[in-house]
N, C-alpha and C. Protein backbone atom coordinates (compact mmCIF):
# COMPACT_ATOMS: atom_id res chain seq x y z
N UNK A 1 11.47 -31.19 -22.60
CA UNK A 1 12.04 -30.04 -23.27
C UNK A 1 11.12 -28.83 -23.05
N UNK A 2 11.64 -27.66 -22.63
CA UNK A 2 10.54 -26.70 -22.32
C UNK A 2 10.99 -25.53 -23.82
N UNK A 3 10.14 -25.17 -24.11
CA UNK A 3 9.87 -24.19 -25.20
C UNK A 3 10.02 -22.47 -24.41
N UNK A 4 10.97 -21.57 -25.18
CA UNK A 4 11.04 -20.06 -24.73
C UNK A 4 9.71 -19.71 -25.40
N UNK A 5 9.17 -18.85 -24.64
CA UNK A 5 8.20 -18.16 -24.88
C UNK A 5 8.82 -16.95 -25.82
N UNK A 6 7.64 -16.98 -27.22
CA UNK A 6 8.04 -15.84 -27.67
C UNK A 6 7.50 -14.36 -28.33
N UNK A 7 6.07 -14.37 -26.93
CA UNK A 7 5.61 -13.30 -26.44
C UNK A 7 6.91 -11.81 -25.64
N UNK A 8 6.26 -10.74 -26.10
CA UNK A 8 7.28 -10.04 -25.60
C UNK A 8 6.95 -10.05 -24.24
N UNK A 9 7.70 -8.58 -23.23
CA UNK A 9 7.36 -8.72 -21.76
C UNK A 9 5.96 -8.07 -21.49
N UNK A 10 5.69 -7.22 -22.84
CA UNK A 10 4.42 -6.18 -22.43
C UNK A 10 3.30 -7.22 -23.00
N UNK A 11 3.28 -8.44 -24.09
CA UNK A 11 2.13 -9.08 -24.19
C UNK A 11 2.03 -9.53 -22.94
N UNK A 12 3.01 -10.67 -22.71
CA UNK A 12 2.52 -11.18 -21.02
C UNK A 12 2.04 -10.54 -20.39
N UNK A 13 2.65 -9.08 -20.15
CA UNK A 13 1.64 -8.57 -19.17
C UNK A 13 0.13 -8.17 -19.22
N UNK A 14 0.16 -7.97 -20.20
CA UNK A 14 -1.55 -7.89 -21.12
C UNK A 14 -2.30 -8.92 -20.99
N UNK A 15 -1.73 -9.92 -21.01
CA UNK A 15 -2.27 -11.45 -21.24
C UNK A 15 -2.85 -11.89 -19.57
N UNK A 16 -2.25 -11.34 -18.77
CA UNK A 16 -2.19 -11.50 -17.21
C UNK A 16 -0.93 -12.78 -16.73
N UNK A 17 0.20 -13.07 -18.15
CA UNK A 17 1.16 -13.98 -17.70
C UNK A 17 2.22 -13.18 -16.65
N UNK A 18 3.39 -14.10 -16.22
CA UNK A 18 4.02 -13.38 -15.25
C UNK A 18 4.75 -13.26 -16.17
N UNK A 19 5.35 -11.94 -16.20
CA UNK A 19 6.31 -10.62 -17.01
C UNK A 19 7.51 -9.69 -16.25
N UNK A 20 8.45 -9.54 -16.55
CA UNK A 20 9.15 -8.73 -15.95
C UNK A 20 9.16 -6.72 -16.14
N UNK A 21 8.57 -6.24 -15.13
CA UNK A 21 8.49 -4.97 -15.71
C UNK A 21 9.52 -4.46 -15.71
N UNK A 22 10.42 -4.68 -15.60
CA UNK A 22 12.28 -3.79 -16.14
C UNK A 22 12.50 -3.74 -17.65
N UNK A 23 11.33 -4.88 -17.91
CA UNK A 23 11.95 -5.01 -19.82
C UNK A 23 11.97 -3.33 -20.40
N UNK A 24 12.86 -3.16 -21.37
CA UNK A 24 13.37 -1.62 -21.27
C UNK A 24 12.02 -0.83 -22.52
N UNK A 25 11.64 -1.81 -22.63
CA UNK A 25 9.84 -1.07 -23.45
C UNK A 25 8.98 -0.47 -22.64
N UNK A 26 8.28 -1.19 -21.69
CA UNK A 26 7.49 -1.24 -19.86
C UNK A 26 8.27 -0.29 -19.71
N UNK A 27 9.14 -0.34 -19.87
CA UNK A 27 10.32 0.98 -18.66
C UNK A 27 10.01 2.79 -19.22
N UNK A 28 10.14 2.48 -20.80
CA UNK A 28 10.19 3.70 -21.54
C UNK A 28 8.21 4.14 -21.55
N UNK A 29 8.01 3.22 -21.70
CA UNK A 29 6.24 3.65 -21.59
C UNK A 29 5.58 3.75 -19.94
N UNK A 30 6.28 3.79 -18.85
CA UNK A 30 5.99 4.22 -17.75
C UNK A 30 6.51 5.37 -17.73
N UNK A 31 7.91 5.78 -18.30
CA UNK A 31 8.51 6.79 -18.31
C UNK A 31 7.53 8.26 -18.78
N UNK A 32 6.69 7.63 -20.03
CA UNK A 32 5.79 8.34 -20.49
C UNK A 32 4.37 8.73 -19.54
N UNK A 33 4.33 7.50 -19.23
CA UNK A 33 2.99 7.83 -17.92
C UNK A 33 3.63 8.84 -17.31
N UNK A 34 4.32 8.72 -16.89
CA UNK A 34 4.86 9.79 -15.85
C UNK A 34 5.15 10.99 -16.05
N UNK A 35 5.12 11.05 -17.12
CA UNK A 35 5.85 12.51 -17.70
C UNK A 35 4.17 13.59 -17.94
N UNK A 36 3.35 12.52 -18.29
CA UNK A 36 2.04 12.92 -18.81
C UNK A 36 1.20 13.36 -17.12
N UNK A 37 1.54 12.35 -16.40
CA UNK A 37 0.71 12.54 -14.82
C UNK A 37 1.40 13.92 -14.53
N UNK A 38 2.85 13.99 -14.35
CA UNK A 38 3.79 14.88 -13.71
C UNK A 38 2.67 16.35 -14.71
N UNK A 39 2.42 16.59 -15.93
CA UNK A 39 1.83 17.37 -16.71
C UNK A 39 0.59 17.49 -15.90
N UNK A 40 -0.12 16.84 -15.85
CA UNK A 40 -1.76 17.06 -15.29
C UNK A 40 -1.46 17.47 -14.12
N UNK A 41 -0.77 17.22 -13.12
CA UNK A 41 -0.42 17.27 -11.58
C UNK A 41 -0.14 18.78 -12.03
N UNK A 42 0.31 19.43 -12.52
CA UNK A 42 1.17 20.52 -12.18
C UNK A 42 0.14 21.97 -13.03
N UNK A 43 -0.83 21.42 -13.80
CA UNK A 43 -1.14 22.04 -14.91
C UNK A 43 -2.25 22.67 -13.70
N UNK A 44 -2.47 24.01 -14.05
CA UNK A 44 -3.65 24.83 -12.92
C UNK A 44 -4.74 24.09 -13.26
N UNK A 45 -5.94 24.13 -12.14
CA UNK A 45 -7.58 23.86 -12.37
C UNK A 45 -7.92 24.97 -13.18
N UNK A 46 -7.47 26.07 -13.54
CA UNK A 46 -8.15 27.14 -14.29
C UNK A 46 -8.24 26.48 -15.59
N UNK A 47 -7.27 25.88 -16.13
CA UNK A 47 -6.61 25.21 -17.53
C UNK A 47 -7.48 24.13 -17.59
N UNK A 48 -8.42 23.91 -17.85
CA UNK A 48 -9.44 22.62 -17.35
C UNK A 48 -9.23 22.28 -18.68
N UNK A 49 -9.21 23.09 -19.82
CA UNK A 49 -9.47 22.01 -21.49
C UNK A 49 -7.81 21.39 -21.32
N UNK A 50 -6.65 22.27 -20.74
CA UNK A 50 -5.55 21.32 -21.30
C UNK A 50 -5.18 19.94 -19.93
N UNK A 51 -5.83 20.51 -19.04
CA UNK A 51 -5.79 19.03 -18.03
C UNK A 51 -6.73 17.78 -19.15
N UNK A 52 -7.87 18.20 -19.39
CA UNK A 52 -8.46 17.17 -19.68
C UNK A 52 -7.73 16.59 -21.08
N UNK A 53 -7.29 17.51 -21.80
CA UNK A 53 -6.08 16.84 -22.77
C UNK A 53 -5.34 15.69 -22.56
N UNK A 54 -4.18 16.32 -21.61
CA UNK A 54 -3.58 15.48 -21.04
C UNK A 54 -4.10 14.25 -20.63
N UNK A 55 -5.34 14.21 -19.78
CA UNK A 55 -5.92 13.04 -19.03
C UNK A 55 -5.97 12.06 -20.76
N UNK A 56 -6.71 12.54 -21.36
CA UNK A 56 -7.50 12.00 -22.87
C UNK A 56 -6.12 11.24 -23.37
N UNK A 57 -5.37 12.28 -23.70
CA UNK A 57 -3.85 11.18 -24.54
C UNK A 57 -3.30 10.32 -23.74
N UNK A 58 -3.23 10.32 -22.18
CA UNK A 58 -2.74 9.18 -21.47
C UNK A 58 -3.80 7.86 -21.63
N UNK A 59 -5.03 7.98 -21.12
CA UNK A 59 -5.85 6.85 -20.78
C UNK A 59 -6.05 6.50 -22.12
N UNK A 60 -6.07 5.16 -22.65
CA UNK A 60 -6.44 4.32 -23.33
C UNK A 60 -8.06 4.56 -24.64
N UNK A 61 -9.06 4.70 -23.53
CA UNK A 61 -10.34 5.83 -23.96
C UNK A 61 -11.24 6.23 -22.69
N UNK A 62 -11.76 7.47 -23.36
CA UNK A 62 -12.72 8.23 -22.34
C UNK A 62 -13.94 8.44 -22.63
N UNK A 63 -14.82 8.52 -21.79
CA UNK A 63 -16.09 9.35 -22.53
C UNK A 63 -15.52 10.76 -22.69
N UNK A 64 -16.84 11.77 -23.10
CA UNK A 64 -16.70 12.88 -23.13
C UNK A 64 -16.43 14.08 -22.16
N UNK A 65 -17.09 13.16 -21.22
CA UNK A 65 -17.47 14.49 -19.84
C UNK A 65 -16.38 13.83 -18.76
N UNK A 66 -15.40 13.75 -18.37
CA UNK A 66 -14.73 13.50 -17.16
C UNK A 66 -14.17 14.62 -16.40
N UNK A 67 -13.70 14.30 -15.09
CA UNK A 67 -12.94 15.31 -14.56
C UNK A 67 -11.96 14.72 -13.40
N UNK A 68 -10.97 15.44 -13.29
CA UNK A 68 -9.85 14.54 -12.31
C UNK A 68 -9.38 15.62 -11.70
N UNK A 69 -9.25 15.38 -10.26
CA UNK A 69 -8.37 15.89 -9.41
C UNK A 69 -7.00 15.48 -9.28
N UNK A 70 -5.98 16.77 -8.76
CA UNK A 70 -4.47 16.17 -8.84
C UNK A 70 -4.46 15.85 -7.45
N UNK A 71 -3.69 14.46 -7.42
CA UNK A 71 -2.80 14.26 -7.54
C UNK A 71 -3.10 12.83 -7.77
N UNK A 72 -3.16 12.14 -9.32
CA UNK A 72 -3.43 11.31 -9.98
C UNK A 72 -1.91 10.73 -10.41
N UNK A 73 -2.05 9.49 -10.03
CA UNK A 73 -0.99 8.28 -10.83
C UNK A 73 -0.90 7.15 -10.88
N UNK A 74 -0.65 6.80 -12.14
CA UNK A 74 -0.82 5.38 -13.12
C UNK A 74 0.45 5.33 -13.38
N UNK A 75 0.59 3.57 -13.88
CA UNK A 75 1.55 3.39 -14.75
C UNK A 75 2.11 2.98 -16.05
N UNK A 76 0.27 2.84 -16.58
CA UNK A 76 0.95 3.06 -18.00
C UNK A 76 -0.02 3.94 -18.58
N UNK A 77 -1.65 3.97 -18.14
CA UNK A 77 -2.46 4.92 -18.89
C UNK A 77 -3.18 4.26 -19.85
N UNK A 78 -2.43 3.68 -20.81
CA UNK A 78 -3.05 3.16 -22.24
C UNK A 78 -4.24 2.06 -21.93
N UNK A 79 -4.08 1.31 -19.74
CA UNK A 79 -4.84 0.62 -20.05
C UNK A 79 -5.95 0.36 -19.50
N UNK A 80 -6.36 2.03 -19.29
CA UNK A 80 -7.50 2.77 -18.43
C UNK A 80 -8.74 3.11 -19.38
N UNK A 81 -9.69 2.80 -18.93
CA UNK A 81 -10.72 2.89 -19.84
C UNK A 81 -11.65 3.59 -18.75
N UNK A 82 -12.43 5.14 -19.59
CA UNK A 82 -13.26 5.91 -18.42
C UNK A 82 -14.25 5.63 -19.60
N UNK A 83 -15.32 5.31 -19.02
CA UNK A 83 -17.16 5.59 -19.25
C UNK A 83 -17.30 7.66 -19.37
N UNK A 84 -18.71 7.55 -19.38
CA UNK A 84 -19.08 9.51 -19.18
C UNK A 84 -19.06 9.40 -17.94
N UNK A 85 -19.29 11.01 -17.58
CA UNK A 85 -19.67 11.53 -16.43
C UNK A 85 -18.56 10.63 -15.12
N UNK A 86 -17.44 10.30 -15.74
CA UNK A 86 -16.42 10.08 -14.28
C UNK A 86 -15.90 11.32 -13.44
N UNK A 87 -15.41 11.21 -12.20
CA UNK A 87 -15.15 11.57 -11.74
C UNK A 87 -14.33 11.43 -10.48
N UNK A 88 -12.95 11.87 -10.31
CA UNK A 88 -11.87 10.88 -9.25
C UNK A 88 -11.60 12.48 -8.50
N UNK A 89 -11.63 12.03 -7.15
CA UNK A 89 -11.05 13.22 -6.44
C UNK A 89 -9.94 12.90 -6.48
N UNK A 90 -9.21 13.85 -4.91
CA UNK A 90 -7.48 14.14 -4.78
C UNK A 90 -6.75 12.35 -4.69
N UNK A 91 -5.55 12.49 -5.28
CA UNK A 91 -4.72 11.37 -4.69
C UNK A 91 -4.95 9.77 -5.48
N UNK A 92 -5.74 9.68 -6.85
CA UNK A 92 -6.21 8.85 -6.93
C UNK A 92 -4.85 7.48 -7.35
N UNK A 93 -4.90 6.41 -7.32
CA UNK A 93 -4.06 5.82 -7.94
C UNK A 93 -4.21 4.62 -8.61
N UNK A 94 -3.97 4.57 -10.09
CA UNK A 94 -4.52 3.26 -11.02
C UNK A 94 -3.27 2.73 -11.15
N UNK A 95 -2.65 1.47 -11.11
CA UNK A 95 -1.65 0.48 -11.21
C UNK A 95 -2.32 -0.08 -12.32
N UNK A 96 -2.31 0.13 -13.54
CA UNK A 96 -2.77 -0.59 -15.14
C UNK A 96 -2.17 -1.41 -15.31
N UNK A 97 -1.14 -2.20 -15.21
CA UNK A 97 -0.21 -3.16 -16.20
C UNK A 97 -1.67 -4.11 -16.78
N UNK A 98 -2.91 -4.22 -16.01
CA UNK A 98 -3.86 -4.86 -16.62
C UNK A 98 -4.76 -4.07 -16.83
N UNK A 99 -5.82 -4.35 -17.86
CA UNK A 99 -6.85 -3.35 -17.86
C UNK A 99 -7.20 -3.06 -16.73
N UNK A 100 -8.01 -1.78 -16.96
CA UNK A 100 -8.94 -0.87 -15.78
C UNK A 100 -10.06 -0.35 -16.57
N UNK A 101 -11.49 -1.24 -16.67
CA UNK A 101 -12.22 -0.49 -17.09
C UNK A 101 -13.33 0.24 -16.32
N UNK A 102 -14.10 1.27 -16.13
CA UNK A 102 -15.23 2.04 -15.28
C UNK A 102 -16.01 2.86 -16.37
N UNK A 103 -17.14 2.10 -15.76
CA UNK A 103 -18.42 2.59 -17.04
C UNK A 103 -18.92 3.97 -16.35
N UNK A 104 -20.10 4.39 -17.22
CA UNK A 104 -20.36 5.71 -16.89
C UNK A 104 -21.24 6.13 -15.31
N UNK A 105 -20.90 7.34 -15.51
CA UNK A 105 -21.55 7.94 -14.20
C UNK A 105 -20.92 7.23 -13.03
N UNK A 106 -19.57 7.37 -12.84
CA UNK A 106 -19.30 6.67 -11.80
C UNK A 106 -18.33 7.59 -11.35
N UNK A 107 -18.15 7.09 -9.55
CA UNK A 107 -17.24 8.71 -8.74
C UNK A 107 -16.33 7.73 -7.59
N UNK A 108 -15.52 8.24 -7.61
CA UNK A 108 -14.27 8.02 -6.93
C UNK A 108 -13.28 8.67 -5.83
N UNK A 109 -14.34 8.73 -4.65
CA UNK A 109 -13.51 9.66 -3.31
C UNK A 109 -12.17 9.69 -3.65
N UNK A 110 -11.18 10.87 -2.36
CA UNK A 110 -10.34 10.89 -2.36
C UNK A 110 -9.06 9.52 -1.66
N UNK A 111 -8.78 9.38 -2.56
CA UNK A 111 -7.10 8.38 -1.83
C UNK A 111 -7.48 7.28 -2.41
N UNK A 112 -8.32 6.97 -3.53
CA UNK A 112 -8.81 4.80 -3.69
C UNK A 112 -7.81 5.02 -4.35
N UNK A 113 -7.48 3.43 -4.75
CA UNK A 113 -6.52 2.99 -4.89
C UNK A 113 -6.99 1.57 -6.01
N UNK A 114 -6.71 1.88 -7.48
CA UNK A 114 -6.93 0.41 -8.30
C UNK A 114 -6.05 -0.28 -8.39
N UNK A 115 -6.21 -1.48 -8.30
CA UNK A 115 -4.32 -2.51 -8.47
C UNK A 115 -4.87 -3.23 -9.54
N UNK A 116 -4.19 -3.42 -10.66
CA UNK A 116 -3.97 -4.66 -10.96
C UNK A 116 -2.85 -5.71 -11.19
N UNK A 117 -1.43 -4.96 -10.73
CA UNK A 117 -0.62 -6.09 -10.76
C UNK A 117 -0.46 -6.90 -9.17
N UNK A 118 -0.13 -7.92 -9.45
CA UNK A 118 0.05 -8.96 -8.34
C UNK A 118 1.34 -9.36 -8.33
N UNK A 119 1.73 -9.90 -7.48
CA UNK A 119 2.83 -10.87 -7.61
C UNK A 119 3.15 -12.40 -6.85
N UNK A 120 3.60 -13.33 -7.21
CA UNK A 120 3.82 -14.43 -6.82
C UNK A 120 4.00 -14.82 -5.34
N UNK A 121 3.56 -15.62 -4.88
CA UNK A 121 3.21 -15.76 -3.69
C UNK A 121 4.81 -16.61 -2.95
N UNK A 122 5.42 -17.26 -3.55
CA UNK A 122 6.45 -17.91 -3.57
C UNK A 122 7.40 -16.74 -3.20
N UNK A 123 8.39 -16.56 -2.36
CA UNK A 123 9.32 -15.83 -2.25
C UNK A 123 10.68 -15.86 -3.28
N UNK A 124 11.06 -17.02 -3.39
CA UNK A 124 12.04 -17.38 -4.11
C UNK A 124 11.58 -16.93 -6.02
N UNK A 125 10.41 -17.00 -6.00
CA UNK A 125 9.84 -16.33 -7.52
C UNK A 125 9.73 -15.25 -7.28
N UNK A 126 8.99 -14.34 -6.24
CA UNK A 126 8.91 -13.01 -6.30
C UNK A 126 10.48 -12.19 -5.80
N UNK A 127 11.12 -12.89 -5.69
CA UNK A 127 12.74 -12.14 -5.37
C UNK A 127 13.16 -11.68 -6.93
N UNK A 128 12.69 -12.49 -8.04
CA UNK A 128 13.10 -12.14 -9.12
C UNK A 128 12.58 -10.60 -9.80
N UNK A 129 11.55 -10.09 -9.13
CA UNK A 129 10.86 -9.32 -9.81
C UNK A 129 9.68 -9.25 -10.67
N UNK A 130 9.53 -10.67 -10.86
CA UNK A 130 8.27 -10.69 -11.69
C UNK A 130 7.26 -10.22 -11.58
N UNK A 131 5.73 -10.02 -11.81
CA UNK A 131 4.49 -10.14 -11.46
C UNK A 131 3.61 -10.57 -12.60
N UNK A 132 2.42 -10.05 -12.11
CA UNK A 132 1.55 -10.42 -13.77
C UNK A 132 0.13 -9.50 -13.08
N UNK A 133 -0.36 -9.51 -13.92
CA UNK A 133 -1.70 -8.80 -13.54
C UNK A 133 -3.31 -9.26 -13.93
N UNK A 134 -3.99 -8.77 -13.07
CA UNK A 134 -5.60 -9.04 -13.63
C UNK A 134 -6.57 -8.00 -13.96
N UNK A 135 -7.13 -8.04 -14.40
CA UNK A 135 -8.01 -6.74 -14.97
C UNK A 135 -9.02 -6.16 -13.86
N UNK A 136 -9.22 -5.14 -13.60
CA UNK A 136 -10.41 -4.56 -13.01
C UNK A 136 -11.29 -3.94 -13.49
N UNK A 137 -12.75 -4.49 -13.20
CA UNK A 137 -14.07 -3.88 -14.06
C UNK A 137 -14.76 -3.34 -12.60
N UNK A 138 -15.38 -2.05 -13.65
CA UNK A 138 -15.86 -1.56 -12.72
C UNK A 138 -17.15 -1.18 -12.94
N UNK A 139 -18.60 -1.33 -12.68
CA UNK A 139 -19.51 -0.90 -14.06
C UNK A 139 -19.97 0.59 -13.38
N UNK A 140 -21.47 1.07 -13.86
CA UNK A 140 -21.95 2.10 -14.08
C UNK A 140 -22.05 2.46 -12.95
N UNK A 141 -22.89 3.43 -12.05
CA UNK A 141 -23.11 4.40 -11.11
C UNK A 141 -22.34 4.14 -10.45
N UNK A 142 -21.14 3.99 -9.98
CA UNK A 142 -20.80 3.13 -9.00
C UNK A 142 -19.93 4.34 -7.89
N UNK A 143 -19.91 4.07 -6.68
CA UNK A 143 -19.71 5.42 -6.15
C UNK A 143 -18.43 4.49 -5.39
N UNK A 144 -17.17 4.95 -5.00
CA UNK A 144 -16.18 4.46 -4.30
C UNK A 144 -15.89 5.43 -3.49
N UNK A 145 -15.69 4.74 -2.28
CA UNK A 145 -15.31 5.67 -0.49
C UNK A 145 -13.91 6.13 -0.97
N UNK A 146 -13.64 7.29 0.20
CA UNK A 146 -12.50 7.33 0.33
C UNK A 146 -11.32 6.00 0.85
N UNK A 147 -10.20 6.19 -0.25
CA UNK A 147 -9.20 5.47 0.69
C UNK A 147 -9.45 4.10 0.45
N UNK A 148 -10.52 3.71 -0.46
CA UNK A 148 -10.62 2.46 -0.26
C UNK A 148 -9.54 1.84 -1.51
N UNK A 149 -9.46 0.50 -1.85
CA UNK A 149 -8.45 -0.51 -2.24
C UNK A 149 -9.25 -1.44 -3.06
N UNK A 150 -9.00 -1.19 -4.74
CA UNK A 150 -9.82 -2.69 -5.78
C UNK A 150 -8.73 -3.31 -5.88
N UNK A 151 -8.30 -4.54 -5.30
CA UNK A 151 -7.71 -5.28 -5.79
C UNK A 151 -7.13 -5.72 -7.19
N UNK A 152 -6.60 -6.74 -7.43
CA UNK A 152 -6.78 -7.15 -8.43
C UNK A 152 -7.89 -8.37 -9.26
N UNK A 153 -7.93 -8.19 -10.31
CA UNK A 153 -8.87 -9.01 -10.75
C UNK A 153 -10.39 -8.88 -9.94
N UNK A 154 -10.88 -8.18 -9.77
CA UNK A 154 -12.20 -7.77 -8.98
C UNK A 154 -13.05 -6.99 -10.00
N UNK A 155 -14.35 -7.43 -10.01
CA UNK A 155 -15.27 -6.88 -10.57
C UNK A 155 -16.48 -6.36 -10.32
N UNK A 156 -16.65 -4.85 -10.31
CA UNK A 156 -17.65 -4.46 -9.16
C UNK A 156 -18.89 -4.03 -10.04
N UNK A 157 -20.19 -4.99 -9.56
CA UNK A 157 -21.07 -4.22 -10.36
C UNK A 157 -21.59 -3.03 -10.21
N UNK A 158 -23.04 -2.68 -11.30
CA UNK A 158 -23.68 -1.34 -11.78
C UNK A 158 -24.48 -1.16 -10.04
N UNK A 159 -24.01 0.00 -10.27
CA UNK A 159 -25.06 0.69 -8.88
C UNK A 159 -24.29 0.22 -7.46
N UNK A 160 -23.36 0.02 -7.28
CA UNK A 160 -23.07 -0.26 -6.42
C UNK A 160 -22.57 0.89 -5.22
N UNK A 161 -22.67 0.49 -4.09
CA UNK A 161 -21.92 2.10 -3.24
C UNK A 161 -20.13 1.05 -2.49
N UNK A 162 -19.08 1.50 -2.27
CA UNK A 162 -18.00 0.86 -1.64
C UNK A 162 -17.63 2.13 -0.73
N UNK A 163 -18.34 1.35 0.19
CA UNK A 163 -17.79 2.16 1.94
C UNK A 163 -16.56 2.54 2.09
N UNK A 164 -16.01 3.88 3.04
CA UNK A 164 -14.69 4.63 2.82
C UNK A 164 -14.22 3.77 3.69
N UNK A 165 -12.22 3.35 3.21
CA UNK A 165 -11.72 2.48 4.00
C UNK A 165 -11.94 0.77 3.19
N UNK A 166 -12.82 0.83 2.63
CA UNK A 166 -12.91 -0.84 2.47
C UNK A 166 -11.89 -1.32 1.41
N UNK A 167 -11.84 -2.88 1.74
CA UNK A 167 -10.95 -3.26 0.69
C UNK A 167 -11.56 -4.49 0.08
N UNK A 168 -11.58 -4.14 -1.39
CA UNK A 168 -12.46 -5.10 -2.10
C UNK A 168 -11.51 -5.99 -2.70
N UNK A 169 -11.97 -7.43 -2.61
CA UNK A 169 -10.71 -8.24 -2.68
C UNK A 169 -11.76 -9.70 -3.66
N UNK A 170 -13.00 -9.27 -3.24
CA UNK A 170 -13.80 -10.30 -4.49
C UNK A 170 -14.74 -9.62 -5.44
N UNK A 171 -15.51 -10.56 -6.28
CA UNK A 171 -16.32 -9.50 -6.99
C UNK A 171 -17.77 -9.04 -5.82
N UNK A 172 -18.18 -8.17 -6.82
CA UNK A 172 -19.25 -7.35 -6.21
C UNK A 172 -20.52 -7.33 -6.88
N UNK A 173 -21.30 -7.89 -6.36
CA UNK A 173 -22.54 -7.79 -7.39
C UNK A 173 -23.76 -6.45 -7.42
N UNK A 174 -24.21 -6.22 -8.53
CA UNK A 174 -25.15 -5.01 -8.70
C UNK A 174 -25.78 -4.62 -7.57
N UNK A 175 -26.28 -3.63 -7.64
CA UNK A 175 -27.19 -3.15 -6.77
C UNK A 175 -26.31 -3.50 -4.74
N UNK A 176 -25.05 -3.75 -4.27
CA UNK A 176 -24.85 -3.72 -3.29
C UNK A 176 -24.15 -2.39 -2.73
N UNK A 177 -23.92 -2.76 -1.32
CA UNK A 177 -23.12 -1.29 -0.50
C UNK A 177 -22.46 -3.05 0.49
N UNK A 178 -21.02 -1.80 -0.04
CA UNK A 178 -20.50 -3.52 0.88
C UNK A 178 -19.09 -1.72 1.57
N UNK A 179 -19.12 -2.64 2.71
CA UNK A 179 -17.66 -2.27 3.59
C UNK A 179 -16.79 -3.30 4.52
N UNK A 180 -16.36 -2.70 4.73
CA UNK A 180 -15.13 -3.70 5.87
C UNK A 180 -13.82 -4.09 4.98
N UNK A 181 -12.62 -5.02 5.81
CA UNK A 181 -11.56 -5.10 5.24
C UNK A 181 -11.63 -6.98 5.67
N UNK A 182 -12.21 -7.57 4.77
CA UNK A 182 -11.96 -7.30 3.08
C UNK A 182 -13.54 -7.16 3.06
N UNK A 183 -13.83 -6.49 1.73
CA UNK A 183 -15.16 -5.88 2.22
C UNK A 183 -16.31 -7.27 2.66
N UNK A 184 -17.87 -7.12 2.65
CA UNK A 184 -18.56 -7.87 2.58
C UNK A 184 -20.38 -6.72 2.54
N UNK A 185 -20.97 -7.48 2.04
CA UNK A 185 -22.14 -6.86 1.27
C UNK A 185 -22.83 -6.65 2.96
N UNK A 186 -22.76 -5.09 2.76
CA UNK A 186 -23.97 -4.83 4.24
C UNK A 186 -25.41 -4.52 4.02
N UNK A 187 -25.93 -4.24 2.45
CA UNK A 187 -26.89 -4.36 1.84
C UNK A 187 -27.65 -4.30 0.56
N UNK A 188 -28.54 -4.16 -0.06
CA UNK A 188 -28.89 -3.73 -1.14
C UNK A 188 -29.66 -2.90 -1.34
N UNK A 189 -29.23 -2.11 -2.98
CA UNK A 189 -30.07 -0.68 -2.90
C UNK A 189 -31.18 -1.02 -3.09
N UNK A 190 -32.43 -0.96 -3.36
CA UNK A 190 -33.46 -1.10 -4.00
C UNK A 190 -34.09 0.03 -4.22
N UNK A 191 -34.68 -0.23 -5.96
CA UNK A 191 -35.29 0.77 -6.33
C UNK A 191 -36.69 1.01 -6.98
């Protein structure tokens, strides 16, 4: 006898279970991401206190000091977590359905790209639409190339540098500089 689950679609997705994002809650709170990005995207750099508004009521929490370049988009916001002293150039893009956290003092070339939803590897399951997601940590100084790609579920440690172009697809430990596709550690900082 199998038991209905009676988690909604947005716990599962929180949870990292597989969830359907059409459920019409997910639907109306992307609707909102979007309405809030479409706001920051459009709002002048002169307007810097009401961009950073905007940024503040979408993401989940911030430090104090951030700054974002447009052309920024997420899809839900609530489950972005910024440290101080961030900083994302042009084009950035966070896929939240799972957390996204990045501790302080950390910078983000133009075009990276955070994922955290996935989807089923099975065709006949992923025809349905499902996915589910994993969280991405990101810790302190951490400097990201242009263009590059955090997977899902990847955790990059403090001090780290990620070469422009790379795609990080495992975790990352402190103190490295890793590149390539999928990346791999080309050395360590030492200090």
């Amino acid at each position: 006898m199998t038991t209905k689950s009676t988690k909604s679609e947005k716990q599962k997705m929180l949870d990292g279970d597989l969830y359907h994002p059409s459920d019409p809650q997910l639907v109306e709170e992307k609707a909102r991401a979007r309405k809030l990005t479409r706001a920051f995207n459009e709002t002048p750099e002169s307007k810097l206190k009401k961009r950073e508004e905007i940024i503040k009521s979408l993401f989940g929490s911030t430090g104090s000091n951030l700054y974002m370049e447009s052309n920024f988009h997420c899809d839900y916001g609530y489950n972005i977590h910024i440290g101080e002293n961030f900083y994302a150039n042009y084009d950035c893009v966070m896929l939240d359905g799972g957390t996204i956290t990045i501790g302080d003092n950390s910078m983000i070339a133009p075009g990276v790209h955070i994922y955290t939803a996935g989807h089923p590897m099975d065709p006949t399951e992923r025809s349905t639409g499902i996915e589910y997601t994993k969280p991405v940590v990101i810790g302190d100084n951490v400097w990201i190339g242009g263009r590059s790609v955090i997977n899902p579920g990847v955790t990059v440690g403090n001090n780290v540098v990620v070469a422009s172009g790379s795609v990080v697809t495992k975790d990352i430990p402190d103190n490295a500089v890793v590149a390539g596709v999928p990346t791999k550690v080309i050395k360590y900082i030492k200090f």
